[in-house]
C-alpha atoms as a PDB file:
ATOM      1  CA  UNK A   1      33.859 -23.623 -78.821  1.00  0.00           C
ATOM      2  CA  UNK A   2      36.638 -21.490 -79.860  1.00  0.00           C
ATOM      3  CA  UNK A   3      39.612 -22.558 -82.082  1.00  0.00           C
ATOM      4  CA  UNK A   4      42.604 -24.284 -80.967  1.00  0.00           C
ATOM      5  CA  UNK A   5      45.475 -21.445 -80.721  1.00  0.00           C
ATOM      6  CA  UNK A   6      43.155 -18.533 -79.962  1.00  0.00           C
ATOM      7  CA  UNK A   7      43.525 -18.569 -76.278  1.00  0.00           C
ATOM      8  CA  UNK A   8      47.416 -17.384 -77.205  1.00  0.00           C
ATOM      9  CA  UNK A   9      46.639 -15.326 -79.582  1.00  0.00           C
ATOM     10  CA  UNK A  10      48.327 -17.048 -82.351  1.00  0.00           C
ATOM     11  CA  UNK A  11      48.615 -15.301 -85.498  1.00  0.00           C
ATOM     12  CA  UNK A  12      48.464 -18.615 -87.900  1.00  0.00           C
ATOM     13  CA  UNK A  13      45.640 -20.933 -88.217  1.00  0.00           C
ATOM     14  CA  UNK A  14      46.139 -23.979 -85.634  1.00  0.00           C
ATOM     15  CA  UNK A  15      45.614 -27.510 -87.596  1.00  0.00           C
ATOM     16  CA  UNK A  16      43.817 -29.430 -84.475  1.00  0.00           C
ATOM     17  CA  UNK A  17      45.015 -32.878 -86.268  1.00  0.00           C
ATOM     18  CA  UNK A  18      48.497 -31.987 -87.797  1.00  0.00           C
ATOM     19  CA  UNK A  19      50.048 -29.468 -85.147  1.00  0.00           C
ATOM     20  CA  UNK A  20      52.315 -30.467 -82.990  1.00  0.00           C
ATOM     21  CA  UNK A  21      53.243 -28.284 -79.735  1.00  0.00           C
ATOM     22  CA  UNK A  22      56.570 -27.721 -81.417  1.00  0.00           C
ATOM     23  CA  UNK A  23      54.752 -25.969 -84.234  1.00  0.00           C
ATOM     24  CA  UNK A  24      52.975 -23.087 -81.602  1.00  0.00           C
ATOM     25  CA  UNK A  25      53.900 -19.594 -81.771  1.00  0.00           C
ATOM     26  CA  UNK A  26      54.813 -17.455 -78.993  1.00  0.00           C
ATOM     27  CA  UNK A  27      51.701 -16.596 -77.152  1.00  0.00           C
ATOM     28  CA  UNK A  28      50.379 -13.185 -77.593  1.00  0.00           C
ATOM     29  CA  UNK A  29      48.670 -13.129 -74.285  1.00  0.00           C
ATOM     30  CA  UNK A  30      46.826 -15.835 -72.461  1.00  0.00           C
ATOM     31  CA  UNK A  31      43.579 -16.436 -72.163  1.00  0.00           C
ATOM     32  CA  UNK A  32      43.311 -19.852 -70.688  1.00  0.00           C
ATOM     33  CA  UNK A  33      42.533 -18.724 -67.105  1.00  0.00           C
ATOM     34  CA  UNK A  34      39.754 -16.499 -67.907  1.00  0.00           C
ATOM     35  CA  UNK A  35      37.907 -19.230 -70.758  1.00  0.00           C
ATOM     36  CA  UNK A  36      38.498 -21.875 -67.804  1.00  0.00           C
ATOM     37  CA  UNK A  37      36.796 -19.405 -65.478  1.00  0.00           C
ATOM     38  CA  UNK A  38      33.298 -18.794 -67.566  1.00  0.00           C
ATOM     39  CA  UNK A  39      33.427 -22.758 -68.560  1.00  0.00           C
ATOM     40  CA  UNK A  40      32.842 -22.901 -64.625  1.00  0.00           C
ATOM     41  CA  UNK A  41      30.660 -20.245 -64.618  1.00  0.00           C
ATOM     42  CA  UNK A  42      28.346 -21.656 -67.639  1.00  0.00           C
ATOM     43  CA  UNK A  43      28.203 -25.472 -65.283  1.00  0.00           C
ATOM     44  CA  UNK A  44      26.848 -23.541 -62.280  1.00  0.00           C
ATOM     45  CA  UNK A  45      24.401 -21.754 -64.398  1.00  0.00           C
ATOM     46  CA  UNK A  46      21.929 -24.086 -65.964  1.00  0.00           C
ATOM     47  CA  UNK A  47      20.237 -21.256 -67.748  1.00  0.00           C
ATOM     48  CA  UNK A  48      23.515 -20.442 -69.614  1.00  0.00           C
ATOM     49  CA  UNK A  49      23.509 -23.956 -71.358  1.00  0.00           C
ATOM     50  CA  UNK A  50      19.998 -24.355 -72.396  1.00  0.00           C
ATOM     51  CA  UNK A  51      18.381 -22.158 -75.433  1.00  0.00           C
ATOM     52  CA  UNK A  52      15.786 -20.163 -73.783  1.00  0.00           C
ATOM     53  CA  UNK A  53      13.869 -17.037 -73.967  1.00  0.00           C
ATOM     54  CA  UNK A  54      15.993 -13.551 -73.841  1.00  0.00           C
ATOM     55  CA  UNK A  55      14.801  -9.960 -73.655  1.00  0.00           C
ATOM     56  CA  UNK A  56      16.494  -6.650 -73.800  1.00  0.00           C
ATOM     57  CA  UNK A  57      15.231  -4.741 -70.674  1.00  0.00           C
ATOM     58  CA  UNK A  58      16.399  -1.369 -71.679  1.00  0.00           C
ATOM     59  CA  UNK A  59      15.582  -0.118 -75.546  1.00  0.00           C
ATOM     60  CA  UNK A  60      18.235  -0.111 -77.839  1.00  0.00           C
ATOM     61  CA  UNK A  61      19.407   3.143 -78.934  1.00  0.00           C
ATOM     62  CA  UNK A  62      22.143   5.574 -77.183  1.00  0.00           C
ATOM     63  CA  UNK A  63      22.001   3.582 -74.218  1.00  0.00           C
ATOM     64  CA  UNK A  64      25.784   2.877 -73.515  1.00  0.00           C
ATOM     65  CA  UNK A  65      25.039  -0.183 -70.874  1.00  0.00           C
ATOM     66  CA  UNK A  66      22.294  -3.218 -72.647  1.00  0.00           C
ATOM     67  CA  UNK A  67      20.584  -5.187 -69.997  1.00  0.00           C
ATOM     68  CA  UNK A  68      19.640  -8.852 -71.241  1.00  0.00           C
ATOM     69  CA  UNK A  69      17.620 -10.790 -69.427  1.00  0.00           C
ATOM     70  CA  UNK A  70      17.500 -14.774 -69.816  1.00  0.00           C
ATOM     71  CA  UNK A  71      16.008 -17.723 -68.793  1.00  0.00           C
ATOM     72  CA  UNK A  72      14.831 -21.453 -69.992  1.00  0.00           C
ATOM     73  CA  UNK A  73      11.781 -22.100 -71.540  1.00  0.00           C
ATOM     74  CA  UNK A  74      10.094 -23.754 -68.405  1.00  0.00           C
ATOM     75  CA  UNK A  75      12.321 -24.472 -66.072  1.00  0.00           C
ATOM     76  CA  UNK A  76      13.580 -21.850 -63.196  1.00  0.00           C
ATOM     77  CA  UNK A  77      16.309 -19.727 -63.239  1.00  0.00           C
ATOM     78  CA  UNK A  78      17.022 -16.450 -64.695  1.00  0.00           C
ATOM     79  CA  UNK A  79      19.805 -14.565 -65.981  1.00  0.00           C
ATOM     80  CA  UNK A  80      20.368 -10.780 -65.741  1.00  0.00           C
ATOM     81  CA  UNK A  81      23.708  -9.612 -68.283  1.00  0.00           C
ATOM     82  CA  UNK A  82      24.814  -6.016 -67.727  1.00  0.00           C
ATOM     83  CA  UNK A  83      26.902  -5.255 -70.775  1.00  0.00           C
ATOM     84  CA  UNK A  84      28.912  -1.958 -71.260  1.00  0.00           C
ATOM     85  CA  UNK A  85      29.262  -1.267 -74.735  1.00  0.00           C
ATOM     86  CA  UNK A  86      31.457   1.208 -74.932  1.00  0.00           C
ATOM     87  CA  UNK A  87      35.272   2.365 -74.322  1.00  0.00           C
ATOM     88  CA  UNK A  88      34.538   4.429 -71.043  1.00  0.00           C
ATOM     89  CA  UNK A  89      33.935   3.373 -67.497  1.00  0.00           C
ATOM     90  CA  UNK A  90      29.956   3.730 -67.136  1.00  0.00           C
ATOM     91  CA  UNK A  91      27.822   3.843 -64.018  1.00  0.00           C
ATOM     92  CA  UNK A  92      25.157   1.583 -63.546  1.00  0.00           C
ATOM     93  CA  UNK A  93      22.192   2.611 -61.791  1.00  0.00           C
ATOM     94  CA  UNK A  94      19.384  -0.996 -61.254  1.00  0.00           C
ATOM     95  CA  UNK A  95      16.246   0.586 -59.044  1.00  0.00           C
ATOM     96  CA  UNK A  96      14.595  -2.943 -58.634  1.00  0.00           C
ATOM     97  CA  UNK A  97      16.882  -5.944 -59.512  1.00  0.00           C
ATOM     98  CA  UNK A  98      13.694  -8.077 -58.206  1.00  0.00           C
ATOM     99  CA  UNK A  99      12.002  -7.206 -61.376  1.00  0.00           C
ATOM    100  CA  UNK A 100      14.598  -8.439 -64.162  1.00  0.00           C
ATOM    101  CA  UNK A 101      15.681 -11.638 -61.677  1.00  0.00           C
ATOM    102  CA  UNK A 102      13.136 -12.286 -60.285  1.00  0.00           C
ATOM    103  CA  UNK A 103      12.142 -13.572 -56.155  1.00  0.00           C
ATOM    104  CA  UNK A 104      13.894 -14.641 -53.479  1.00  0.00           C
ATOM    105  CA  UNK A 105      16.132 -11.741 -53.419  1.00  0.00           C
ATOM    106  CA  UNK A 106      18.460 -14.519 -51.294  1.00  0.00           C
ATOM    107  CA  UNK A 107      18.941 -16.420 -53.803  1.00  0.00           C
ATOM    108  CA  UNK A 108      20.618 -14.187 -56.232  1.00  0.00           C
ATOM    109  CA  UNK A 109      24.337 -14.427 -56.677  1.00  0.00           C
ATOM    110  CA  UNK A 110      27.002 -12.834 -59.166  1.00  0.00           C
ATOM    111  CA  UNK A 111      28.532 -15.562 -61.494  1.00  0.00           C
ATOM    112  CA  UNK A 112      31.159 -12.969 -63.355  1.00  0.00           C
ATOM    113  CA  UNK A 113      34.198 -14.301 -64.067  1.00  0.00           C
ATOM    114  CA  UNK A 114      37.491 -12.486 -62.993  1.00  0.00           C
ATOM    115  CA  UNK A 115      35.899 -10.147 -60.881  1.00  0.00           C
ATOM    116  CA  UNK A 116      35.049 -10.006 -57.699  1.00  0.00           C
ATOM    117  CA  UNK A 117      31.547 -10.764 -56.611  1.00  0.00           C
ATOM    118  CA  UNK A 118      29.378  -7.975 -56.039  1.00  0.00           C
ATOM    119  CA  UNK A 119      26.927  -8.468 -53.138  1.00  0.00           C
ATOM    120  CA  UNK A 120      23.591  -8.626 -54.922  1.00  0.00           C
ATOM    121  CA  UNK A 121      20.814  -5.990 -53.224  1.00  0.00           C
ATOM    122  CA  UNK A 122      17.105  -4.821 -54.244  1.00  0.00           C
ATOM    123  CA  UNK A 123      18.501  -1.714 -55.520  1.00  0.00           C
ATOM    124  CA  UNK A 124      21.929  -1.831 -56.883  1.00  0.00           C
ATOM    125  CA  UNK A 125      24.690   0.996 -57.945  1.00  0.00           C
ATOM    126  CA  UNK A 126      28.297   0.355 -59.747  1.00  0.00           C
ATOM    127  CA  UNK A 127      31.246   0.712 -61.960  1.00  0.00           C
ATOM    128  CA  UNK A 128      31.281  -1.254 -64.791  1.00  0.00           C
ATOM    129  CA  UNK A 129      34.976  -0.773 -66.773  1.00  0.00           C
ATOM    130  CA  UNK A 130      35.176  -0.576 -70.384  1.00  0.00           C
ATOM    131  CA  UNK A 131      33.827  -3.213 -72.941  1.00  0.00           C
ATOM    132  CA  UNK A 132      32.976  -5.555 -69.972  1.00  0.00           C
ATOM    133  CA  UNK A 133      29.862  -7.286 -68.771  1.00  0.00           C
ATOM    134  CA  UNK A 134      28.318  -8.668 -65.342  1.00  0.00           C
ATOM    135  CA  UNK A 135      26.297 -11.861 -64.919  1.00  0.00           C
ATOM    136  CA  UNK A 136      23.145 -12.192 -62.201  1.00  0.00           C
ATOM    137  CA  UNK A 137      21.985 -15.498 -61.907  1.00  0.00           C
ATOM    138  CA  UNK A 138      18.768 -16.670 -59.749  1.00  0.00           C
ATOM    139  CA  UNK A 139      18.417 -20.001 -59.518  1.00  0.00           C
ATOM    140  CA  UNK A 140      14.791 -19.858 -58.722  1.00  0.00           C
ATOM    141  CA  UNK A 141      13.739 -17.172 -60.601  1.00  0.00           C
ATOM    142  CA  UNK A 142      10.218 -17.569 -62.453  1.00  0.00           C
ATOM    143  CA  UNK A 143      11.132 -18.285 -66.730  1.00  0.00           C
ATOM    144  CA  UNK A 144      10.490 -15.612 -69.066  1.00  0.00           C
ATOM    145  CA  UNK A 145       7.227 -14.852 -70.520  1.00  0.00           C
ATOM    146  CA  UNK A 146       8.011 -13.478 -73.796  1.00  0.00           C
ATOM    147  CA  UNK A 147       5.450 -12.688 -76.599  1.00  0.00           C
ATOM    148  CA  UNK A 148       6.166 -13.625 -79.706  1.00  0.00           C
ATOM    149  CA  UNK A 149       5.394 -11.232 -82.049  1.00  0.00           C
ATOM    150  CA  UNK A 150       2.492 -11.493 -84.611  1.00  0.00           C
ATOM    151  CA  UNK A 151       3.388 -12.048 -88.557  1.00  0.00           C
ATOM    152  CA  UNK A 152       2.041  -9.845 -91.135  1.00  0.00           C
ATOM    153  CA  UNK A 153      -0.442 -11.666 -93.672  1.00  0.00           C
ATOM    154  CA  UNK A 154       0.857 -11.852 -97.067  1.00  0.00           C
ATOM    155  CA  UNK A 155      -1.800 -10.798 -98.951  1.00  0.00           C
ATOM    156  CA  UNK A 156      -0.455 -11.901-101.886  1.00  0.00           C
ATOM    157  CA  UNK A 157      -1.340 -14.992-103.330  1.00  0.00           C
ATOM    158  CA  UNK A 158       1.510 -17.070-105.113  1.00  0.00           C
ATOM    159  CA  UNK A 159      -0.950 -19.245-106.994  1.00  0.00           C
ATOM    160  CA  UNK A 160      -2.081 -16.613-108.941  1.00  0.00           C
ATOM    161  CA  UNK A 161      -0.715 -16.070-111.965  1.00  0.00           C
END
C-alpha cells in the first residue's frame, strides 16, 4: 500500500476521505504505470505475496549488487532479486542461476517491470542501471531451506535476587 497522492508526487498530505480531485496538485511525475506494472507482476508471482523464507546469496559488505533469494515456506516457487545499490551502472556476472532458482532451467522467466525481459540462461551476464533491481521467478523451484540460527542461553537467572 502506498498513500493516496504519492504516485504524483504531491507535495501535501492527501486526505483519502475529505479530498476531492479538485483539491490535487499538479503532478510531479507519474508513477501510476509503473505501480500498475509490479501489482501485475506481484499476481503472477505467488511467492511475492506470501511471507516466506529469504536469504542474501552474496555477503553484505562492499558488494555494490545484493542478490536475495525468496521463496514460500512449503510451497514451490522461488524468487531471485538482483538489486544495484548504487548510483553507477554495474555489471552483473551469475555463473549458475540453477543454484539460487532452482530446476527446470525452462521454467524460469523475468517478471521485472518496465524492462524488457531478459532471456533467462544457466550462466547469465548484464547491465543493471543505477538504483534498479531485476526479478527471477521459477515457478517450480524447490522452497528455501533456511537455518534458523541458534539463541544464546541467558545465563542469568531473573529469579534471583
Amino acid at each position: 500500500m502506498i498513500p493516496s497522492g504519492f504516485e504524483f508526487g504531491f507535495k501535501k498530505r492527501v486526505n483519502v476521505v475529505k479530498t476531492r480531485p479538485d483539491d490535487w496538485e499538479t503532478p510531479t511525475y507519474d508513477l501510476s504505470t509503473y505501480i500498475a506494472q509490479v501489482n501485475r507482476m506481484k499476481t503472477n508471482c505467488p511467492v511475492l505475496l506470501k511471507e516466506g523464507p529469504m536469504q542474501r546469496i552474496n555477503p553484505p559488505g562492499k558488494e555494490p549488487v545484493v542478490f536475495l533469494v525468496k521463496s514460500r515456506e512449503k510451497r514451490k516457487g522461488r524468487v531471485l532479486v538482483v538489486i544495484n545499490t548504487t548510483q553507477e551502472e554495474q555489471q552483473v556476472e551469475l555463473a549458475d542461476l540453477g543454484d539460487m532458482l532452482g530446476e527446470p532451467a525452462a521454467a524460469w522467466e523475468d517478471l521485472t517491470p518496465d524492462m524488457i525481459p531478459l532471456k533467462l540462461t544457466p550462466s547469465l551476464s548484464f547491465s543493471l542501471t543505477p538504483l534498479r533491481l531485476r526479478l527471477f521467478y521459477n515457478p517450480q523451484g524447490e522452497p528455501l531451506v533456511v537455518e534458523m540460527p541458534e539463541l544464546e542461553e541467558d545465563d542469568s537467572d531473573s529469579t534471583e535476587g
